[in-house]
C-alpha atoms as a PDB file:
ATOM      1  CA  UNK A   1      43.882  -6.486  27.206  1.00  0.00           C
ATOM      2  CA  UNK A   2      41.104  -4.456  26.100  1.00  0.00           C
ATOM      3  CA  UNK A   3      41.591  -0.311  26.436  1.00  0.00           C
ATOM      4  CA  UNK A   4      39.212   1.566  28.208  1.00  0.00           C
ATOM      5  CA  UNK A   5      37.592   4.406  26.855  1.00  0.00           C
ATOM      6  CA  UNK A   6      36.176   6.493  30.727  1.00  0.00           C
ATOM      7  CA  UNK A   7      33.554   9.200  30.394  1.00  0.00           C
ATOM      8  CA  UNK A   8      33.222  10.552  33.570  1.00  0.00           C
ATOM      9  CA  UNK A   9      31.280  13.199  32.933  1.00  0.00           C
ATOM     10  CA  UNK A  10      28.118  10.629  31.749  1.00  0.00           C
ATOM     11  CA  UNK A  11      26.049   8.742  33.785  1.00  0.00           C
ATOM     12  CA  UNK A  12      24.548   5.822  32.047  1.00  0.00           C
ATOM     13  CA  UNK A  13      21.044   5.445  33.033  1.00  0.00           C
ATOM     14  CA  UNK A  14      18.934   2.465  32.248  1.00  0.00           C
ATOM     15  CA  UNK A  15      15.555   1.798  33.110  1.00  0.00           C
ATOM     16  CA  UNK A  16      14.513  -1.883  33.834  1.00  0.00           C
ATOM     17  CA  UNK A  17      11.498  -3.662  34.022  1.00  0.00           C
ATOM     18  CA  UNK A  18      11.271  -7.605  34.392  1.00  0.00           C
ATOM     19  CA  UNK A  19      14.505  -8.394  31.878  1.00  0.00           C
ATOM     20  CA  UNK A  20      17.631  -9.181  34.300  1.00  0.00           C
ATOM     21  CA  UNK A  21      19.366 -11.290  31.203  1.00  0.00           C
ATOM     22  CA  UNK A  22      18.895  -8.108  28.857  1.00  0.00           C
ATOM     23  CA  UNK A  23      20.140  -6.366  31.601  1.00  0.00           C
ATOM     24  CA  UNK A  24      22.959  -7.804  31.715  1.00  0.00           C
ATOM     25  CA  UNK A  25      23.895  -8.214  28.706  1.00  0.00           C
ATOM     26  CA  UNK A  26      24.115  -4.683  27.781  1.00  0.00           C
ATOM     27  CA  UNK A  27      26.386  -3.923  30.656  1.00  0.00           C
ATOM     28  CA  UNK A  28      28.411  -7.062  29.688  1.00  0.00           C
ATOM     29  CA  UNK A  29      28.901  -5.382  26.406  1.00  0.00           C
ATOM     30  CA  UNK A  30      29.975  -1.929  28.060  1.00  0.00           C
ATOM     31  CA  UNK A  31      32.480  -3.801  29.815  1.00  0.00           C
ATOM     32  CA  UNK A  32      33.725  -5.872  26.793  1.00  0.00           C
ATOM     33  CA  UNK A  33      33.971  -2.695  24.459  1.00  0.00           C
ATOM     34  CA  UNK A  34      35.929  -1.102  27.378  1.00  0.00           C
ATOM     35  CA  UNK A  35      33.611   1.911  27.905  1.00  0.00           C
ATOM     36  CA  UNK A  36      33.686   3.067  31.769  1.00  0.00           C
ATOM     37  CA  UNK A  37      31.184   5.468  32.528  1.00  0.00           C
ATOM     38  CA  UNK A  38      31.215   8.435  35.550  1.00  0.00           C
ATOM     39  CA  UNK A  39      28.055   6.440  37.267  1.00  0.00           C
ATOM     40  CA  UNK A  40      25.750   3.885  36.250  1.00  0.00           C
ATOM     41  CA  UNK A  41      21.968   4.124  37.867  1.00  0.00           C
ATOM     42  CA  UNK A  42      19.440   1.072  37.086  1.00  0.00           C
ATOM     43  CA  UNK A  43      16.355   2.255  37.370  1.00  0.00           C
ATOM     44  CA  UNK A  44      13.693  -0.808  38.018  1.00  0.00           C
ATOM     45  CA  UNK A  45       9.971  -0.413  37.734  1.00  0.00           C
ATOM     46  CA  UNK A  46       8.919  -3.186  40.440  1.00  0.00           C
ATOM     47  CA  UNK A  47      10.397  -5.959  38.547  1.00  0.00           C
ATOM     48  CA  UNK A  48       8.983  -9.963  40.109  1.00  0.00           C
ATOM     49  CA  UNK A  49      11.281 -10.680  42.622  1.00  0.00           C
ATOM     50  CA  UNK A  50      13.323 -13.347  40.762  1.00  0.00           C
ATOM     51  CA  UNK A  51      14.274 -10.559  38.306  1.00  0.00           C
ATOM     52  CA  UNK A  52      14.789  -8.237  41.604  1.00  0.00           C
ATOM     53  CA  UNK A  53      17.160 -10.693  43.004  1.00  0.00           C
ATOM     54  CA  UNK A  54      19.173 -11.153  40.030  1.00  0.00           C
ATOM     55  CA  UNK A  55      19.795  -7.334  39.842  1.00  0.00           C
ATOM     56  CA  UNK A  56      20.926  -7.127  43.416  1.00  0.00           C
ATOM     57  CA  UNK A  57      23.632 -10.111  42.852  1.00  0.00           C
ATOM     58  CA  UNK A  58      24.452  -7.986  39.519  1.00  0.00           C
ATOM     59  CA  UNK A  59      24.820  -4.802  41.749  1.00  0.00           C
ATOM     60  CA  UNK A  60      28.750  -5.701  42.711  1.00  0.00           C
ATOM     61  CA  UNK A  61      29.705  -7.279  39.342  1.00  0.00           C
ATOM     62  CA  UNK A  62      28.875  -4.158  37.531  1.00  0.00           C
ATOM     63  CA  UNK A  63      29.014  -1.147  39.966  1.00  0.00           C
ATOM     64  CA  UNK A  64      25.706   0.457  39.532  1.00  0.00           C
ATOM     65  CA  UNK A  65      23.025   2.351  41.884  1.00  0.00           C
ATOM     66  CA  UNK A  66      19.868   0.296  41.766  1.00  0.00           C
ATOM     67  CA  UNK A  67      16.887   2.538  42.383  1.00  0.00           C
ATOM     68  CA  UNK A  68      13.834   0.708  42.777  1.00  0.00           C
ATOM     69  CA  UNK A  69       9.910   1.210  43.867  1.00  0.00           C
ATOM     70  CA  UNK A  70       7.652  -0.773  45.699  1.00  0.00           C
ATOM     71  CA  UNK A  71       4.525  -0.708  43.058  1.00  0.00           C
ATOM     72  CA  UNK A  72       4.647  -0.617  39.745  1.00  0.00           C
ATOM     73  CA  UNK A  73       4.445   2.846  38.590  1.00  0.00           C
ATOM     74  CA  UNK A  74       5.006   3.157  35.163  1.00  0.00           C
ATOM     75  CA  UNK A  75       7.745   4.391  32.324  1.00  0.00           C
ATOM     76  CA  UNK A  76       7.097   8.157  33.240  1.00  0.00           C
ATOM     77  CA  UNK A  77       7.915   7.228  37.306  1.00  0.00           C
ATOM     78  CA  UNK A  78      10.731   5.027  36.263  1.00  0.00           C
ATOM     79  CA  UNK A  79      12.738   7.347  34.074  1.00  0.00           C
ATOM     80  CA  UNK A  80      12.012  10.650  36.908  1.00  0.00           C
ATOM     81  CA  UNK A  81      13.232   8.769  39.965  1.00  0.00           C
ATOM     82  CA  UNK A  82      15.878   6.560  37.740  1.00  0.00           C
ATOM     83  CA  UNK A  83      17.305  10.600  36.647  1.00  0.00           C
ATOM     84  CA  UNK A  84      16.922  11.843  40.256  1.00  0.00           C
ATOM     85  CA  UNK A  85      19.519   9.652  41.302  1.00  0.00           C
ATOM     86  CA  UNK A  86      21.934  10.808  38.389  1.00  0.00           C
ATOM     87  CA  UNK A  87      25.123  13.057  39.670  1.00  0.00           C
ATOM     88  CA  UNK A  88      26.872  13.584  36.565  1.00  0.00           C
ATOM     89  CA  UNK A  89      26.799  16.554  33.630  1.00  0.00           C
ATOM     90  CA  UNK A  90      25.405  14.379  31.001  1.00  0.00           C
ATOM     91  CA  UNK A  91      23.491  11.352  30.816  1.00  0.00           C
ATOM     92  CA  UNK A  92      23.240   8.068  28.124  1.00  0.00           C
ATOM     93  CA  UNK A  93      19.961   6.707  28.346  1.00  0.00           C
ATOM     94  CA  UNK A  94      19.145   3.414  27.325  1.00  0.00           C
ATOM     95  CA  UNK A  95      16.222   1.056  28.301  1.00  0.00           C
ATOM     96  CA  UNK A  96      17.707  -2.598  28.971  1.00  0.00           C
ATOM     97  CA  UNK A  97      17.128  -4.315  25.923  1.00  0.00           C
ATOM     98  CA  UNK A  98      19.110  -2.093  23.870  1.00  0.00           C
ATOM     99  CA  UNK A  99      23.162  -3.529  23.036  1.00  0.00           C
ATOM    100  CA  UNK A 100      25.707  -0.926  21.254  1.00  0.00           C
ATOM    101  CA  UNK A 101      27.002  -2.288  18.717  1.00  0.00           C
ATOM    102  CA  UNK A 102      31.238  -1.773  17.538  1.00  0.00           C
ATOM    103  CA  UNK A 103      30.245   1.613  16.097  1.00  0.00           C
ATOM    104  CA  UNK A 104      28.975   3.205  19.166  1.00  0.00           C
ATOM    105  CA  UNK A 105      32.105   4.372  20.726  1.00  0.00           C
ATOM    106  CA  UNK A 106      33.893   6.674  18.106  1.00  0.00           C
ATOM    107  CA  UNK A 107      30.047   8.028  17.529  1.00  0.00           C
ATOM    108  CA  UNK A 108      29.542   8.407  21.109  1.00  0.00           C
ATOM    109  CA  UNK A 109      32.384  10.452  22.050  1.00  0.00           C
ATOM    110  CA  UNK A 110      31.761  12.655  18.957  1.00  0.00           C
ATOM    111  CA  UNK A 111      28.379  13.082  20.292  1.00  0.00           C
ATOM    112  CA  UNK A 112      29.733  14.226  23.652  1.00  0.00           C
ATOM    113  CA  UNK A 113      31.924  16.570  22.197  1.00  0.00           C
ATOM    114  CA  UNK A 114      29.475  18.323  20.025  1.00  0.00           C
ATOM    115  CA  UNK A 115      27.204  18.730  23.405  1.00  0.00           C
ATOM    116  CA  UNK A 116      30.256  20.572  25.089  1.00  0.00           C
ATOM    117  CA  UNK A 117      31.363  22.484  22.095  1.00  0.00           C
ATOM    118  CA  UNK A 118      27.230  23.651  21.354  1.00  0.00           C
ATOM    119  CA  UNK A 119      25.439  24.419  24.808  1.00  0.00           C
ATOM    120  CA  UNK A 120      22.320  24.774  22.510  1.00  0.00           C
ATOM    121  CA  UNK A 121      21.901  21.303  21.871  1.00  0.00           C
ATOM    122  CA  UNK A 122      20.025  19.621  24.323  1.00  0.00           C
ATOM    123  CA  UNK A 123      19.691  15.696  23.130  1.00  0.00           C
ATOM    124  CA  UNK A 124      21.830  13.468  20.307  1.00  0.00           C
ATOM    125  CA  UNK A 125      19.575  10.921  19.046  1.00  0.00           C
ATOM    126  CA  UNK A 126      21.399   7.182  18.309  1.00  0.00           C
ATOM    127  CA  UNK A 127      18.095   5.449  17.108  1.00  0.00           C
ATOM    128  CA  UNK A 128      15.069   5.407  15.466  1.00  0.00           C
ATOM    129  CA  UNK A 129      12.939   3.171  13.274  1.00  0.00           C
ATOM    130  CA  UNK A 130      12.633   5.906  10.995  1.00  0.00           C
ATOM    131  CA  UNK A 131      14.962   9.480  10.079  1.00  0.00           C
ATOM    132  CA  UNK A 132      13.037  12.801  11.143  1.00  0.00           C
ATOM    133  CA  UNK A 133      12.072  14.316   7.259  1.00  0.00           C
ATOM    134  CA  UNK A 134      13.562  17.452   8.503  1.00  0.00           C
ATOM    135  CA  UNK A 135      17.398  16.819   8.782  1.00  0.00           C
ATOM    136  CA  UNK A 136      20.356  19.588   8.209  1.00  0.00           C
ATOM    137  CA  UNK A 137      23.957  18.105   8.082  1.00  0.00           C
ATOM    138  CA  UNK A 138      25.633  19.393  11.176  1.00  0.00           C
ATOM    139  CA  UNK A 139      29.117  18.092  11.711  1.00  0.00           C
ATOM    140  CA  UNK A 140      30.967  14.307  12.654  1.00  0.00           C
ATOM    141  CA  UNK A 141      28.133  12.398  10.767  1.00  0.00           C
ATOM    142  CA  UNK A 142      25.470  14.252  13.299  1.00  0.00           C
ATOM    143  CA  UNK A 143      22.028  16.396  11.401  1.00  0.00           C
ATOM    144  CA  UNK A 144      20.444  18.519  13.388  1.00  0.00           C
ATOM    145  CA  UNK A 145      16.875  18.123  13.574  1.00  0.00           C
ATOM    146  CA  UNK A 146      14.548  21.058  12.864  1.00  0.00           C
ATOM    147  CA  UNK A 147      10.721  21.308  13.297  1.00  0.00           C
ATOM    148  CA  UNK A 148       8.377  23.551  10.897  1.00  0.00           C
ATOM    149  CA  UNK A 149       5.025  23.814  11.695  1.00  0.00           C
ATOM    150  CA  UNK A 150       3.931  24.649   8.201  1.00  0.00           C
ATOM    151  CA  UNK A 151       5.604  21.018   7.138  1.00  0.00           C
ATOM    152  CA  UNK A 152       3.366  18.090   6.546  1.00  0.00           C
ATOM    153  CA  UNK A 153       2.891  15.437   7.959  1.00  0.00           C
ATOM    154  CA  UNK A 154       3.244  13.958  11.337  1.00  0.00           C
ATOM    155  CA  UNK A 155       6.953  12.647  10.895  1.00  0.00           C
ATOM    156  CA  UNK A 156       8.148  15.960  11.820  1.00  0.00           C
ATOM    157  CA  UNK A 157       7.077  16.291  15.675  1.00  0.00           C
ATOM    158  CA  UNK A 158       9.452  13.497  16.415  1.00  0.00           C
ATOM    159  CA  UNK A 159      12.399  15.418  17.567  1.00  0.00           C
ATOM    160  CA  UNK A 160      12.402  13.604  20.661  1.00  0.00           C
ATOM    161  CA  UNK A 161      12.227   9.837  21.290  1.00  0.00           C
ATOM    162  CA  UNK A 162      12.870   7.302  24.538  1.00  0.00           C
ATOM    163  CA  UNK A 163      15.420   5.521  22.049  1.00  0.00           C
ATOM    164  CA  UNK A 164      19.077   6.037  22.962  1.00  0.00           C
ATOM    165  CA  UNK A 165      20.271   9.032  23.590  1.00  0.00           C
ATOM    166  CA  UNK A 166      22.492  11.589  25.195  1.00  0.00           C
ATOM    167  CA  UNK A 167      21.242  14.420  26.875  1.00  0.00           C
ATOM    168  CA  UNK A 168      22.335  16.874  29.419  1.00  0.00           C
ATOM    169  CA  UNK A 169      20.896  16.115  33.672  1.00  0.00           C
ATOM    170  CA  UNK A 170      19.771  19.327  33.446  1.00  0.00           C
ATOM    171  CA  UNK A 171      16.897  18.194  30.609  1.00  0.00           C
ATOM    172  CA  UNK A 172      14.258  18.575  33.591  1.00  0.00           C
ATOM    173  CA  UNK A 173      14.460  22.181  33.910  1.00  0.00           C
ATOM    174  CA  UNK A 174      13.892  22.951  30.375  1.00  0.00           C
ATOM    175  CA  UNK A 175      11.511  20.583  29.719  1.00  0.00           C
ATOM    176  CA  UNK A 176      10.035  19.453  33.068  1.00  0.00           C
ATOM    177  CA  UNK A 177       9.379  15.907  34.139  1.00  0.00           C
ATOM    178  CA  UNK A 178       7.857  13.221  32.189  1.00  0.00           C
ATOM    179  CA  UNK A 179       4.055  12.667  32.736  1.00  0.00           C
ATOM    180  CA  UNK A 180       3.662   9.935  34.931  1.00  0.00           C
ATOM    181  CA  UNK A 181       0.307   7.295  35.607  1.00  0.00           C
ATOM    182  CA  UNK A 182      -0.251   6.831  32.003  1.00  0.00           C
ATOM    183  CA  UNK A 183       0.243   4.486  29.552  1.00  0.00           C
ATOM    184  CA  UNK A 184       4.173   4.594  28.059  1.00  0.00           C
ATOM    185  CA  UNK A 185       3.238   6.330  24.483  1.00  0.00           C
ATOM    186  CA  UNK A 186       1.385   9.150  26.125  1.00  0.00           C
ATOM    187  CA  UNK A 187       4.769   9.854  28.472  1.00  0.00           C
ATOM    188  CA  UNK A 188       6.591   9.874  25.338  1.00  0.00           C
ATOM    189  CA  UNK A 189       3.957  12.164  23.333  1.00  0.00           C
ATOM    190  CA  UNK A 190       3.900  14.469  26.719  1.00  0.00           C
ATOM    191  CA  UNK A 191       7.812  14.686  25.991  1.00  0.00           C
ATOM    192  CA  UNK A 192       7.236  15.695  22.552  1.00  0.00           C
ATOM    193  CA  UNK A 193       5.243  18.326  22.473  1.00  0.00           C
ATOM    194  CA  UNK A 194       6.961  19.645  25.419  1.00  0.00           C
ATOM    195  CA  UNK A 195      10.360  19.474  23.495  1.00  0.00           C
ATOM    196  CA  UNK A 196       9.345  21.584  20.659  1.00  0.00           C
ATOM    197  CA  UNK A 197       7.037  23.815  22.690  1.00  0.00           C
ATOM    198  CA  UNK A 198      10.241  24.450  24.615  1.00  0.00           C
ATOM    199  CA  UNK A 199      12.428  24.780  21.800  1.00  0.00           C
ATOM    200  CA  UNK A 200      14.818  22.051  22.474  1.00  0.00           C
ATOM    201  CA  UNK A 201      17.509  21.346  20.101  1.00  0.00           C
ATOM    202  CA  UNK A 202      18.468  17.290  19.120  1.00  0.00           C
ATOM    203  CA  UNK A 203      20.833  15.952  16.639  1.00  0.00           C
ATOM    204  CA  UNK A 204      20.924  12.827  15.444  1.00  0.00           C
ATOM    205  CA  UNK A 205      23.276  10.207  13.942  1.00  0.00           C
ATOM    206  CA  UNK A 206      22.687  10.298  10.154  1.00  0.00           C
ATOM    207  CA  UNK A 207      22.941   6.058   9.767  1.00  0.00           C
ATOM    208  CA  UNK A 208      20.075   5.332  11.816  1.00  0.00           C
ATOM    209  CA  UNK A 209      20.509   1.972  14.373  1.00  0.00           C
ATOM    210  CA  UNK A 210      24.281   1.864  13.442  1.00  0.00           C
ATOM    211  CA  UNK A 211      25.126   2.415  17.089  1.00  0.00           C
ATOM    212  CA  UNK A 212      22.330   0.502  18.533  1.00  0.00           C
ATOM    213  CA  UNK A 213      20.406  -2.846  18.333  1.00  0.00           C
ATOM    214  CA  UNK A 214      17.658  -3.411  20.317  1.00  0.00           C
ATOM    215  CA  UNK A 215      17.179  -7.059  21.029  1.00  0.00           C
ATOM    216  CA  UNK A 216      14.468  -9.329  22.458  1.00  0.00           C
ATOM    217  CA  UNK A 217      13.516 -12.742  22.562  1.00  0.00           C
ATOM    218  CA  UNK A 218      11.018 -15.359  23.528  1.00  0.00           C
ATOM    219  CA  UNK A 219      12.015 -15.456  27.172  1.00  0.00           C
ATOM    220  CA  UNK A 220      12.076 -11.384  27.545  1.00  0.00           C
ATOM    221  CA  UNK A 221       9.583 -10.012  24.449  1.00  0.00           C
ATOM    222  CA  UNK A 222       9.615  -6.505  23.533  1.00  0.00           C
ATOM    223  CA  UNK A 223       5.652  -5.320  23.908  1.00  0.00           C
ATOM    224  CA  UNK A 224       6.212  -2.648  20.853  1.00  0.00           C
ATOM    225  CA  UNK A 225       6.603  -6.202  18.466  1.00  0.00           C
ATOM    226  CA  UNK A 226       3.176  -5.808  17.134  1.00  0.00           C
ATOM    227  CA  UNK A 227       3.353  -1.928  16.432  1.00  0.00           C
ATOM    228  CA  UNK A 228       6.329  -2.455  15.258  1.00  0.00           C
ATOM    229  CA  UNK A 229       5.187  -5.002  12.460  1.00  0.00           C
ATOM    230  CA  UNK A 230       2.105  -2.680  11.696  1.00  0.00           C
ATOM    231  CA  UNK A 231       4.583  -0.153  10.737  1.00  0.00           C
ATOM    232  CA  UNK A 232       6.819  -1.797   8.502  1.00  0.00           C
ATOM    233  CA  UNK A 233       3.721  -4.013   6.770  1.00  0.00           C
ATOM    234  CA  UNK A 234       4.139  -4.266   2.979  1.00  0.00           C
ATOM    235  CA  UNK A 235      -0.303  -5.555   2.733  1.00  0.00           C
ATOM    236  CA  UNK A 236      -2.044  -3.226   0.806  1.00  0.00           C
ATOM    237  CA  UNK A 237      -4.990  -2.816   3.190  1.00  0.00           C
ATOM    238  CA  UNK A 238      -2.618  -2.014   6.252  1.00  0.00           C
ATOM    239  CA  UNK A 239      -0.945   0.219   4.036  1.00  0.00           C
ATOM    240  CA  UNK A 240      -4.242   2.067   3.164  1.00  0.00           C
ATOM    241  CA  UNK A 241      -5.458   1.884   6.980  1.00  0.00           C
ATOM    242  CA  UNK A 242      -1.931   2.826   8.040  1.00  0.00           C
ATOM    243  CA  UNK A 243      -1.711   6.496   5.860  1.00  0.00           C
ATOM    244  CA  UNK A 244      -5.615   7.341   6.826  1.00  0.00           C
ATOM    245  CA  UNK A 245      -4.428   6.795  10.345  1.00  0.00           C
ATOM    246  CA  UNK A 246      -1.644   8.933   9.652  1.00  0.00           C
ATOM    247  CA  UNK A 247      -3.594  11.548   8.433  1.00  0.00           C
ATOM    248  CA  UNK A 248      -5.487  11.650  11.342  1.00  0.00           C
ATOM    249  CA  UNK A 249      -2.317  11.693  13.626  1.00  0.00           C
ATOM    250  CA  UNK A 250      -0.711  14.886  12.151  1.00  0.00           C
ATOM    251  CA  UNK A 251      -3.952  16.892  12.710  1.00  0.00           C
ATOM    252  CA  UNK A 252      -4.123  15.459  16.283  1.00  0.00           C
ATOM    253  CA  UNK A 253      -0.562  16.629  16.638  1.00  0.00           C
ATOM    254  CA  UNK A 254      -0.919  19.927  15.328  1.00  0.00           C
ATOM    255  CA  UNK A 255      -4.071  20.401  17.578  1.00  0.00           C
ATOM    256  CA  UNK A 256      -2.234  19.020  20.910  1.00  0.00           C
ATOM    257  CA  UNK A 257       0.322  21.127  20.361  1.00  0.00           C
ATOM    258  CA  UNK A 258      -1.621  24.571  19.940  1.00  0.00           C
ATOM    259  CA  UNK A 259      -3.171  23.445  23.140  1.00  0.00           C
ATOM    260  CA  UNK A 260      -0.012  22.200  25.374  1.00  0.00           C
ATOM    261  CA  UNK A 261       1.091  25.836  24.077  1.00  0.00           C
ATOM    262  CA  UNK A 262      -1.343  27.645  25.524  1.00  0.00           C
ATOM    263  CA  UNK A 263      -1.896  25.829  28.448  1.00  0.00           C
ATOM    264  CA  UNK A 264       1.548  25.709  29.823  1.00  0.00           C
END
């Protein structure tokens, strides 16, 4: 019989959009690793109605609040309304085509017990494709991550990401909502600058993706394949295109960030 491992004080919060079997197989592997969370809200984004359907026969098997919208609205709508329904202190979130892997658990809970013991900390980071270049070791295989203006380039205004994470419900009133009616990267960029403008706090687990995998297949494709590729390219010309671009990016950060600033 597998042990349970409850956190009632975390509401696991996934967002959903057209990928029922991903869906479902990251609450399958909740259940199988034993971990039994306070709440768990699915938050769909106007999924096709076979997808819709599935999630409502799901609703009973797994226990979850399915929050759903009539028109498609976007990430920025889907995570607001999907953390508008959340009741708990803290919440997991995790877009459905993530799976923890055995190492989650021990990590997790070590995560959750920084949060309480340091009020200061407002997110703990499980993923990334790459580390944050400005790291300092904290405590229980957690850095914390620290922004400096004066650093170069434009690695170091990621302290926030939509990757898995753990952060407290009340993230809204520190850093307002997310930007909604606009493309997915721009409600994640919105987040970043406002994180740092706001002086949030993250820490992040030093062995990157040992917590998380994010999966996708032919049936249910992840639309960041592509990017993804770009990034990791070993060509020579990519390469070359890849740092100018880069270049370009940090000053574009450092000037949307003077401006956010001042304008908010």
């Amino acid at each position: 019989m597998i042990q349970s491992t409850k956190y009632p004080e975390v509401s696991l919060l996934i967002t959903h959009y057209n990928r029922s079997a991903s869906l479902r197989r990251l609450l399958s592997k909740y259940r199988e690793m034993g971990c039994e969370f306070g709440e768990i809200v699915v938050s769909d984004d106007c999924s096709n109605i076979d997808h819709l359907e599935k999630l409502k026969s799901m609703q009973s098997e797994f226990d979850f609040k399915l929050i759903t919208t009539p028109v498609n609205k976007g990430l920025g709508n889907n995570i607001n309304k999907g953390q508008d329904a959340v009741t708990k202190k803290y919440t997991l979130y995790v877009q459905e085509d993530f799976v923890p892997l055995e190492a989650f658990e021990s990590h997790f809970s070590d995560a959750l017990q920084i949060m309480e013991e340091n009020s200061n900390i407002d997110v703990a980071r499980f993923y990334g494709y790459f580390h944050h270049p400005l790291r300092k070791a904290f405590k229980k295989g957690f850095d914390v991550i620290r922004f400096k203006f004066w650093y170069p380039g434009y690695m170091k205004f990621n302290c926030y990401s939509d990757h898995p994470h753990l952060r407290k419900t009340t993230f809204f009133e520190k850093f307002g909502r997310y930007k909604e009616g606009v493309n997915g990267d721009i409600t994640e960029y919105n987040m970043i600058l406002s994180f740092i403008k706001n002086k949030g706090v993250a820490i992040v687990f030093e062995k990157l993706n040992e917590m998380f995998e994010q999966m996708n297949n032919a049936d249910e494709p992840s639309t960041a394949t592509f990017r993804q590729d770009w990034k990791l390219s070993k060509n020579i010309a990519i390469r070359t295109m890849r740092k100018i671009y880069l270049q370009y990016k940090a000053l574009k950060y450092h000037k949307d960030l003077l401006r956010y600033t001042k304008s908010n």
